[in-house]
C-alpha atoms as a PDB file:
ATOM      1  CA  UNK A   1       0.936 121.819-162.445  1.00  0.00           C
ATOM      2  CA  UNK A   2       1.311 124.007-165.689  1.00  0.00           C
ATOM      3  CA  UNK A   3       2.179 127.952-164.531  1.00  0.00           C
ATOM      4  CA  UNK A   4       1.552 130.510-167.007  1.00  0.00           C
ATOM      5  CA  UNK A   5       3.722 133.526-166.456  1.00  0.00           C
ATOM      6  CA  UNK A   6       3.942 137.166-167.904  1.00  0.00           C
ATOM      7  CA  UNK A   7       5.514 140.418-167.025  1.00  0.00           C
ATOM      8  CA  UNK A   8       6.679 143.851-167.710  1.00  0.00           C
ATOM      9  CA  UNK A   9      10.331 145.003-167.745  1.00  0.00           C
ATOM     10  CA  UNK A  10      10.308 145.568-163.857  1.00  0.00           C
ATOM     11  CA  UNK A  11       9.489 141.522-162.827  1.00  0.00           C
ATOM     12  CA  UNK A  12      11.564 140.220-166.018  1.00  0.00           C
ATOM     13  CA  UNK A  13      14.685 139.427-163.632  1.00  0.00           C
ATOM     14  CA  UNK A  14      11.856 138.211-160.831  1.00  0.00           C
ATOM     15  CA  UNK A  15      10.143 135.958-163.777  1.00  0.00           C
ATOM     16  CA  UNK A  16      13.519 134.419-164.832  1.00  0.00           C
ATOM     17  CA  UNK A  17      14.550 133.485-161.378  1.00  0.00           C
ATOM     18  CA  UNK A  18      11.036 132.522-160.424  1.00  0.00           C
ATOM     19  CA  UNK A  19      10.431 129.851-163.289  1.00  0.00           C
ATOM     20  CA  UNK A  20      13.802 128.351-162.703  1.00  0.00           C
ATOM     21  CA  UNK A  21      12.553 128.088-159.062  1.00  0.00           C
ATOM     22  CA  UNK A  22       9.177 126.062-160.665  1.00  0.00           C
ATOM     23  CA  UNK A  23      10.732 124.102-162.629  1.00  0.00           C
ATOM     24  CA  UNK A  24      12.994 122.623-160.285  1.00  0.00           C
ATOM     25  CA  UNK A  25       9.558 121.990-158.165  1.00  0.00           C
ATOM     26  CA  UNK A  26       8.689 119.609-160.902  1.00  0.00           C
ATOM     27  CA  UNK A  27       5.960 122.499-162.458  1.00  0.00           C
ATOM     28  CA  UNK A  28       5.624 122.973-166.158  1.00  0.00           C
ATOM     29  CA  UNK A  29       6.019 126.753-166.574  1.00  0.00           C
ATOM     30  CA  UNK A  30       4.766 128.352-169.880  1.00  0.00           C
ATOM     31  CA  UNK A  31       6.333 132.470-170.395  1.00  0.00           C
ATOM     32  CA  UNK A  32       4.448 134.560-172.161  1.00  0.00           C
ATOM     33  CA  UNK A  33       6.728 137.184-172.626  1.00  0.00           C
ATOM     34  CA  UNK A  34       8.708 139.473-172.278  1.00  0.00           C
ATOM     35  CA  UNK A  35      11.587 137.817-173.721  1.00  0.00           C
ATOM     36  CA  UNK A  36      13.953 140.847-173.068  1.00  0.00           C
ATOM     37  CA  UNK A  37      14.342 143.861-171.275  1.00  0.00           C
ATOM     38  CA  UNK A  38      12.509 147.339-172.788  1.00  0.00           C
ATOM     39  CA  UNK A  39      11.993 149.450-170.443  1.00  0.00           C
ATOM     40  CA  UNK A  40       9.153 151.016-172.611  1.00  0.00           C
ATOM     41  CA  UNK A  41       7.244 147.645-173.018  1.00  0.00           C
ATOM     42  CA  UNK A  42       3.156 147.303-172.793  1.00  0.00           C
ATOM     43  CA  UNK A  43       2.383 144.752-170.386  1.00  0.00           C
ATOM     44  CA  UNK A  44      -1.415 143.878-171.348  1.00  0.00           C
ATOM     45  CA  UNK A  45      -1.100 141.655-174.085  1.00  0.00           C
ATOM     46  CA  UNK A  46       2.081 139.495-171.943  1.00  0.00           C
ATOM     47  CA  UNK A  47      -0.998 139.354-168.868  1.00  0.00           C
ATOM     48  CA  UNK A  48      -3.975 138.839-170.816  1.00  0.00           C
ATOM     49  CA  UNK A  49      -1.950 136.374-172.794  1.00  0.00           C
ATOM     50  CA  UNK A  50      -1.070 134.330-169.357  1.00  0.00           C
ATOM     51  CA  UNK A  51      -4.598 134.661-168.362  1.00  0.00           C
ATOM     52  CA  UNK A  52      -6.332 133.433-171.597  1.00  0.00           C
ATOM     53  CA  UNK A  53      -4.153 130.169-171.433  1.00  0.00           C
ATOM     54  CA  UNK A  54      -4.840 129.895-167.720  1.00  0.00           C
ATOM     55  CA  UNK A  55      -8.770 129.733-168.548  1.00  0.00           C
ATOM     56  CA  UNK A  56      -8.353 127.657-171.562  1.00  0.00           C
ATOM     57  CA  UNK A  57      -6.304 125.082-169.428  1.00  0.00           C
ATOM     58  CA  UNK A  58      -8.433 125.144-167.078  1.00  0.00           C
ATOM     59  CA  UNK A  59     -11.544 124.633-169.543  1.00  0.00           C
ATOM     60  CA  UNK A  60     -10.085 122.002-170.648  1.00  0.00           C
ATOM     61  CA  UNK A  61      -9.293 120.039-167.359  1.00  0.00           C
ATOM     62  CA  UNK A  62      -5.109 120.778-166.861  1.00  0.00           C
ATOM     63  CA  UNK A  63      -4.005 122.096-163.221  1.00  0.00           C
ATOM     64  CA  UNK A  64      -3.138 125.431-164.190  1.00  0.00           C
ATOM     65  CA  UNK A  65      -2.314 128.514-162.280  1.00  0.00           C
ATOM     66  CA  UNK A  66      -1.081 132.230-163.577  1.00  0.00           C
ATOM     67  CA  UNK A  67       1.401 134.827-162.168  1.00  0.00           C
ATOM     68  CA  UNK A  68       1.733 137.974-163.416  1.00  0.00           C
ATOM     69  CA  UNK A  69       4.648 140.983-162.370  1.00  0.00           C
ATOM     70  CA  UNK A  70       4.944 144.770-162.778  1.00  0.00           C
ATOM     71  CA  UNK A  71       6.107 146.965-160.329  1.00  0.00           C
ATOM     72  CA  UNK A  72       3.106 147.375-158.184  1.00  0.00           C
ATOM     73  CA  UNK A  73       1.388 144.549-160.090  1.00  0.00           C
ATOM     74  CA  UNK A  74      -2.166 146.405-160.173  1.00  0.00           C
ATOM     75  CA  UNK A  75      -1.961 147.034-163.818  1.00  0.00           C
ATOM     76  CA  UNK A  76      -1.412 143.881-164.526  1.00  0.00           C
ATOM     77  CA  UNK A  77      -4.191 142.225-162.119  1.00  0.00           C
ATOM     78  CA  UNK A  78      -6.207 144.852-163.990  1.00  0.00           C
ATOM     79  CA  UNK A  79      -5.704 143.508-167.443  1.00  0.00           C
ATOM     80  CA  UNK A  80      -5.568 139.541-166.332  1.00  0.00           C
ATOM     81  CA  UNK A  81      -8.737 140.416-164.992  1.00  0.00           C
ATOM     82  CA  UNK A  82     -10.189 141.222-168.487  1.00  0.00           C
ATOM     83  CA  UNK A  83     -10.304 137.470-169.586  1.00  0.00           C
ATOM     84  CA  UNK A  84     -13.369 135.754-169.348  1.00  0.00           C
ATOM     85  CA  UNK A  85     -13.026 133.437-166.957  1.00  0.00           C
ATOM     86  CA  UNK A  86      -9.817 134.886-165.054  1.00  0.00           C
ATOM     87  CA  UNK A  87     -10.236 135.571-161.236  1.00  0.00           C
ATOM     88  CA  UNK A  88      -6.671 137.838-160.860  1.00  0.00           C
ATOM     89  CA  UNK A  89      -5.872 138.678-157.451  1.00  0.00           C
ATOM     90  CA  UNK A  90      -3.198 141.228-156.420  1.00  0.00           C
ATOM     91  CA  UNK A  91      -0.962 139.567-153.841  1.00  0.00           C
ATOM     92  CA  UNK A  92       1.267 140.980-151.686  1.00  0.00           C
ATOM     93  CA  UNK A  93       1.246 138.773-148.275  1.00  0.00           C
ATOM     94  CA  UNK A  94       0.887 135.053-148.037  1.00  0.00           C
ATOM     95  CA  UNK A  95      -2.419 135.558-146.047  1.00  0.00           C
ATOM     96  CA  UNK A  96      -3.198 137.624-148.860  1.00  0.00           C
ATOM     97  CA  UNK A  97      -2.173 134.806-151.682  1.00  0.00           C
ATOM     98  CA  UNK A  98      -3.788 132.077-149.238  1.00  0.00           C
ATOM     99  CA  UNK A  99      -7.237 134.188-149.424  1.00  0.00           C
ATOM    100  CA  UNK A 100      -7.059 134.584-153.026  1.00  0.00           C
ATOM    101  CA  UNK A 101      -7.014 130.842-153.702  1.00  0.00           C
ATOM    102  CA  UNK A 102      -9.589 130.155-150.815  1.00  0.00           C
ATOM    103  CA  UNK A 103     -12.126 132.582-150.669  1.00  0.00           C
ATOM    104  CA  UNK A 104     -11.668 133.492-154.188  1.00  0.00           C
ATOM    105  CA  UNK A 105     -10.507 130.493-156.286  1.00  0.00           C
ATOM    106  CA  UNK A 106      -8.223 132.602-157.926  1.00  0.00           C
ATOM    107  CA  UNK A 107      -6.706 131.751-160.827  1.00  0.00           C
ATOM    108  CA  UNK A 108      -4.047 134.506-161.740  1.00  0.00           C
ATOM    109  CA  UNK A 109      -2.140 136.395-158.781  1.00  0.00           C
ATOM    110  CA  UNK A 110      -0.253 139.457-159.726  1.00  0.00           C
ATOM    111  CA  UNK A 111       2.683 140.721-157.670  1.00  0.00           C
ATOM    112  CA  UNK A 112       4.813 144.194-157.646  1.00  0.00           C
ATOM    113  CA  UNK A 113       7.780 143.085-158.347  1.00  0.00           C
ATOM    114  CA  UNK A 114       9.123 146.385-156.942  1.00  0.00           C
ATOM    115  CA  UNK A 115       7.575 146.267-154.058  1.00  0.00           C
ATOM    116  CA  UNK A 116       8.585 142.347-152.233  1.00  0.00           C
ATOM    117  CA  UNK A 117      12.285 140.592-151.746  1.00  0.00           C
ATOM    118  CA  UNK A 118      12.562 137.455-153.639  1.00  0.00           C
ATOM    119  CA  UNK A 119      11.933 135.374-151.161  1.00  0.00           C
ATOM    120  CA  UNK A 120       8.876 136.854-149.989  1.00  0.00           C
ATOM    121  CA  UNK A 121       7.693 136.612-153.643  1.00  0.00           C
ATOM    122  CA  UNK A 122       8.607 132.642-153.927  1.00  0.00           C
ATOM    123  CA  UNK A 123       6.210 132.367-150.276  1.00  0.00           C
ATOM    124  CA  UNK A 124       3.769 134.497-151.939  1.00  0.00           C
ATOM    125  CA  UNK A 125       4.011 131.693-155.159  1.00  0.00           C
ATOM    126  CA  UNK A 126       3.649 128.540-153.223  1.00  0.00           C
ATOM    127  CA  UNK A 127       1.800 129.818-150.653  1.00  0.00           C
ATOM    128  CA  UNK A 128      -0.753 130.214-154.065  1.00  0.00           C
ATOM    129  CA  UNK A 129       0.110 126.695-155.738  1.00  0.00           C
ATOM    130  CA  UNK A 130      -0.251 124.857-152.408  1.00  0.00           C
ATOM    131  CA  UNK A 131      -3.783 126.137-151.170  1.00  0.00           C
ATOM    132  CA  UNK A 132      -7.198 124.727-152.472  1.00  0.00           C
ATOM    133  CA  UNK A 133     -10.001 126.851-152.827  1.00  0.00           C
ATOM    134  CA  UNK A 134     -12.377 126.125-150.151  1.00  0.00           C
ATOM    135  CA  UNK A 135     -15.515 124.915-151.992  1.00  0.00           C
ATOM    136  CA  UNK A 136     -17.149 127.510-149.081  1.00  0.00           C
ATOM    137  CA  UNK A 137     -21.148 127.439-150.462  1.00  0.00           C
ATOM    138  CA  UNK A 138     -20.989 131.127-149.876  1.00  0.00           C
ATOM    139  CA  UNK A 139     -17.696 131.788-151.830  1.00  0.00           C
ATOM    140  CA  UNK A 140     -19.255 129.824-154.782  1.00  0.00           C
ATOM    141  CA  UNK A 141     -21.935 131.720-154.847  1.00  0.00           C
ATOM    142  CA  UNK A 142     -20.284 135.062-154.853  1.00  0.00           C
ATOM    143  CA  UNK A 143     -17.710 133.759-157.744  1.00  0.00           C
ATOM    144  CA  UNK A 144     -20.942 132.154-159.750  1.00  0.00           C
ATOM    145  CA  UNK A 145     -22.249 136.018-159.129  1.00  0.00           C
ATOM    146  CA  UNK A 146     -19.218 137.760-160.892  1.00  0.00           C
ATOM    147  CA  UNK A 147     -19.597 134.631-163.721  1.00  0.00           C
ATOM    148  CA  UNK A 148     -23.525 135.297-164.186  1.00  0.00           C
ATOM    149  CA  UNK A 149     -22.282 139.434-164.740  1.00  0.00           C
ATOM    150  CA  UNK A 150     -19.690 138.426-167.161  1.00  0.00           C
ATOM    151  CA  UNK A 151     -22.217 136.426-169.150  1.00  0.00           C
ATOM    152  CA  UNK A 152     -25.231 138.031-168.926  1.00  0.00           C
ATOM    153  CA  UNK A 153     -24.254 141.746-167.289  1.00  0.00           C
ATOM    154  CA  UNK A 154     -26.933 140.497-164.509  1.00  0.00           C
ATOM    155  CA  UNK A 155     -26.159 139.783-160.930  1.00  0.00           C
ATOM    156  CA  UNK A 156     -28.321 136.904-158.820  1.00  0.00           C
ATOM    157  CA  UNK A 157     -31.496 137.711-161.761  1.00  0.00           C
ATOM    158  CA  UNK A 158     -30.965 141.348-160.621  1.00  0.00           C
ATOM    159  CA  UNK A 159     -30.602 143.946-163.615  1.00  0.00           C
ATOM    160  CA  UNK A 160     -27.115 146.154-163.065  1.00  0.00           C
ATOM    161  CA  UNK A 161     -28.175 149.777-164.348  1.00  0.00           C
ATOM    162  CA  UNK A 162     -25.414 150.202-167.077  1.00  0.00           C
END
């Protein structure tokens, strides 16, 4: 599986270790940055970045997955989230990744890098590779829901007020 990866300064060390770790699981792993440490770095272009090429893999038919680091990791759910197509969960349990990839087919988790051990954060990781999404009729529906609203700004034929 091809596993796009992006940070901030506080999951760099995490994101080295942790696509070592893949790779040696036989994954391709793409990094989309950070290449170096700066404390003062903007995370939303390394996340969207990861995202984008998650949904264009995808699109195109490659098993692909994203994970994205910060130190609580809700910034950077927030601004996977902002690519068409992405469905970013914030993970910070393995019943937590699990859910994300079975109730919500997921495509992106984003973890505080801050906040977990290591090994907590590689269960977290193949806890997320491992599980299928559920093909549950009424989590498809809910996920076609958020894709009707991000093409049309309409929910189920029912008009959001803006």
């Amino acid at each position: 599986m091809r596993i796009h990866i992006a940070t901030d300064h506080a999951g760099l060390e995490f994101s080295r270790k942790l696509q070592d770790y893949l790779r040696d699981k036989g994954h391709e792993v793409i990094d989309h940055g950070p290449s170096e440490y700066d404390p003062l770095d903007d995370y939303p272009a390394f996340c969207i970045n990861a995202a984008h090429a998650v949904v264009v893999d995808q699109t195109a038919g490659v098993e692909a997955l994203g994970v994205v680091f910060g130190g609580s990791g809700n910034g950077e759910q927030i601004a996977a989230n902002k690519v068409k197509g992405a469905r970013a969960a914030l993970v910070w349990n393995t019943s937590t990744a699990e859910l994300a990839r079975d109730h919500n087919d997921a495509n992106v988790i984003s973890i505080g890098a801050r906040q977990h051990s290591y090994e907590d954060v590689l269960s977290f990781i193949d806890t997320f590779i491992a599980h299928p999404f559920s093909g549950d009729e009424r989590h498809a529906r809910r996920i076609a829901q958020l894709a009707e609203y991000e093409q049309t700004g309409d929910i189920a034929g029912k008009v959001i007020d803006h």
